[in-house]
Protein backbone atom coordinates (compact mmCIF):
# COMPACT_ATOMS: atom_id res chain seq x y z
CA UNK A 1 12.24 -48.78 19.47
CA UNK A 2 12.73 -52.72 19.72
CA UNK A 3 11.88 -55.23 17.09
CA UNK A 4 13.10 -59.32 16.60
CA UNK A 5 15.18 -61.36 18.88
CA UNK A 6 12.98 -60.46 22.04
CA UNK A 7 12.90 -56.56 21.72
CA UNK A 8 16.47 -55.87 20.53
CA UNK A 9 16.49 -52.52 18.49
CA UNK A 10 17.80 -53.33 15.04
CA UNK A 11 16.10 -55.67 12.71
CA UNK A 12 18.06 -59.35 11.83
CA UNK A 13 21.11 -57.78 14.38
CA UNK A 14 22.59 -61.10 13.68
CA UNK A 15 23.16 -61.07 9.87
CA UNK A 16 23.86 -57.41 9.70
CA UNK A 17 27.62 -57.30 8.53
CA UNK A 18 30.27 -55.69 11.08
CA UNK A 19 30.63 -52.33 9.07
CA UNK A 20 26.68 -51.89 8.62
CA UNK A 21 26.32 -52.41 12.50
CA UNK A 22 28.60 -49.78 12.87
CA UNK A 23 26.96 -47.03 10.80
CA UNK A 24 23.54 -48.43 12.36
CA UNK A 25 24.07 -47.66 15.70
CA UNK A 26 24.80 -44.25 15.68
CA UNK A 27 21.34 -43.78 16.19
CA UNK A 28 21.15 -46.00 19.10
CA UNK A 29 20.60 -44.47 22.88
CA UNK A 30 22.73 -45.90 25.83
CA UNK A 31 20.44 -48.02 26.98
CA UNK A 32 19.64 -50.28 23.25
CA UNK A 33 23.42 -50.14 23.22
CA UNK A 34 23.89 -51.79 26.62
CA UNK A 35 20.61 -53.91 25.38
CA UNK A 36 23.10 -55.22 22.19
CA UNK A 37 25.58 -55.71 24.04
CA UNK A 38 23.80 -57.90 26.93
CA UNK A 39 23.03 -59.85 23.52
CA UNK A 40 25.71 -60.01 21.84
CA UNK A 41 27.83 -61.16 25.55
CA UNK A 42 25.57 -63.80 25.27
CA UNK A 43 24.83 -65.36 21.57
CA UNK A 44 27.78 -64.84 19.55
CA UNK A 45 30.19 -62.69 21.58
CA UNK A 46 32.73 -61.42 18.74
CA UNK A 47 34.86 -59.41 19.77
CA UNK A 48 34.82 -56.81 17.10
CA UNK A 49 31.13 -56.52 17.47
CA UNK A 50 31.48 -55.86 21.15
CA UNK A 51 34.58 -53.32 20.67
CA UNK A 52 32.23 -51.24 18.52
CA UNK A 53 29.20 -51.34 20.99
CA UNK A 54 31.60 -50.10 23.78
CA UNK A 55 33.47 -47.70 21.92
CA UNK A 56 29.53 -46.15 20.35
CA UNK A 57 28.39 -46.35 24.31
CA UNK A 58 31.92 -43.88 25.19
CA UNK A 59 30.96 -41.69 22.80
CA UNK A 60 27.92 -41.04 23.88
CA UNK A 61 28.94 -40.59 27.49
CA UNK A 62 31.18 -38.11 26.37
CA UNK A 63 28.53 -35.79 25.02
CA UNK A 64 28.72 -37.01 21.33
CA UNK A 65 25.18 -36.35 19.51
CA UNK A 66 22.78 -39.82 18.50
CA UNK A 67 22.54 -39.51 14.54
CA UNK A 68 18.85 -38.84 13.45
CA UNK A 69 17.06 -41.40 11.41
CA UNK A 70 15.49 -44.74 12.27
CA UNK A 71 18.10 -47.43 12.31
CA UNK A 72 15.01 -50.29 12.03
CA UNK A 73 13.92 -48.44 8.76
CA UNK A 74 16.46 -49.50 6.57
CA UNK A 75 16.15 -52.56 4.20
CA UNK A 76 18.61 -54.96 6.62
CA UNK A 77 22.32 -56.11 4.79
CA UNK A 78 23.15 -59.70 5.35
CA UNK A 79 26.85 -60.39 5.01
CA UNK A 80 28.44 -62.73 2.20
CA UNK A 81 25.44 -63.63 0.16
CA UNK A 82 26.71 -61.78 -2.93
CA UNK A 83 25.00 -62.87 -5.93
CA UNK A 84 28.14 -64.04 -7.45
CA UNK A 85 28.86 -65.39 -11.14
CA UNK A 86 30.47 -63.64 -13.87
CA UNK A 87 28.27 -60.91 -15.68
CA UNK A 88 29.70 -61.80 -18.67
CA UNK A 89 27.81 -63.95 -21.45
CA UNK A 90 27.87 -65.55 -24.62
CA UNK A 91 26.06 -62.55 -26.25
CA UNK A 92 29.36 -60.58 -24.08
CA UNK A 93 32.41 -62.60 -24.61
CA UNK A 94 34.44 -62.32 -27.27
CA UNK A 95 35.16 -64.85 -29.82
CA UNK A 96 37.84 -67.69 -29.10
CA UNK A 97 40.86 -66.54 -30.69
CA UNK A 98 44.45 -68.44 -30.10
CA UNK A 99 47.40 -65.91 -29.70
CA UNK A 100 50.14 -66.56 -32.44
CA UNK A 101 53.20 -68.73 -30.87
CA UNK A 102 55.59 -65.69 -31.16
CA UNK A 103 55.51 -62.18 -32.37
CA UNK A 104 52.22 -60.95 -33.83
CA UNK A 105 50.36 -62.36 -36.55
CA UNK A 106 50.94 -60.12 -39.32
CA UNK A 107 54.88 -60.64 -38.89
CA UNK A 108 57.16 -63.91 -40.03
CA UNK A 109 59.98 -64.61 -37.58
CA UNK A 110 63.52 -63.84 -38.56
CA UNK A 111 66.19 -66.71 -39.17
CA UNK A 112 69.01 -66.20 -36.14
CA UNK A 113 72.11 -65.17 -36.52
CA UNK A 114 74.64 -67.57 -37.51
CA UNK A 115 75.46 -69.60 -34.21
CA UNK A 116 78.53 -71.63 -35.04
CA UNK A 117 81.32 -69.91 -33.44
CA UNK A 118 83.75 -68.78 -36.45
């Protein structure tokens, strides 16, 4: 199955965070693995990226099953656009208090003991 970027197999590969790629490809034969990381050797080249390609393509090799599902399916994950902000609002916030300079509120401060050595 091939989609963007000139037939590479998972939609926006390049803005898909390093832990999504890593659950995505599980469903990847050997040869869209090797076709990721003929890519990825020659765009970005990060190393993680390329560790988990390689170590994915020795799995395989060694008999481990592909994952069923369709990797391209899924609604892609771009990496550090959070919304970001504070959820909390006027209606949320509580009202503007200032603490008390020492002890609680409800409680006057004690005189000290007498300090003049005697």
């Amino acid at each position: 199955m091939t989609t963007e970027h000139g037939g590479l197999p998972l939609p926006d590969y390049d803005q898909l965070p390093v832990g999504t790629l890593e659950h995505r490809i599980r469903a990847l034969s050997v040869p869209e693995l090797d076709q990721l990381l003929h890519y990825e050797h020659g765009h970005a080249d990060r190393a993680m990226v390329v560790q988990i390609l390689t170590a994915r393509k020795r799995q395989l090799d060694a008999g481990a099953p592909l994952s069923g599902g369709n990797p391209a399916a899924f609604k892609p994950e771009t990496a550090g656009h959070g919304r970001g902000g504070s959820p909390v609002s006027p209606a949320t916030s509580p009202e503007p208090s200032s603490p008390p300079p020492h002890g609680t509120p409800d409680q006057r401060g004690k005189p000290k003991a007498n300090r003049t050595g005697g």
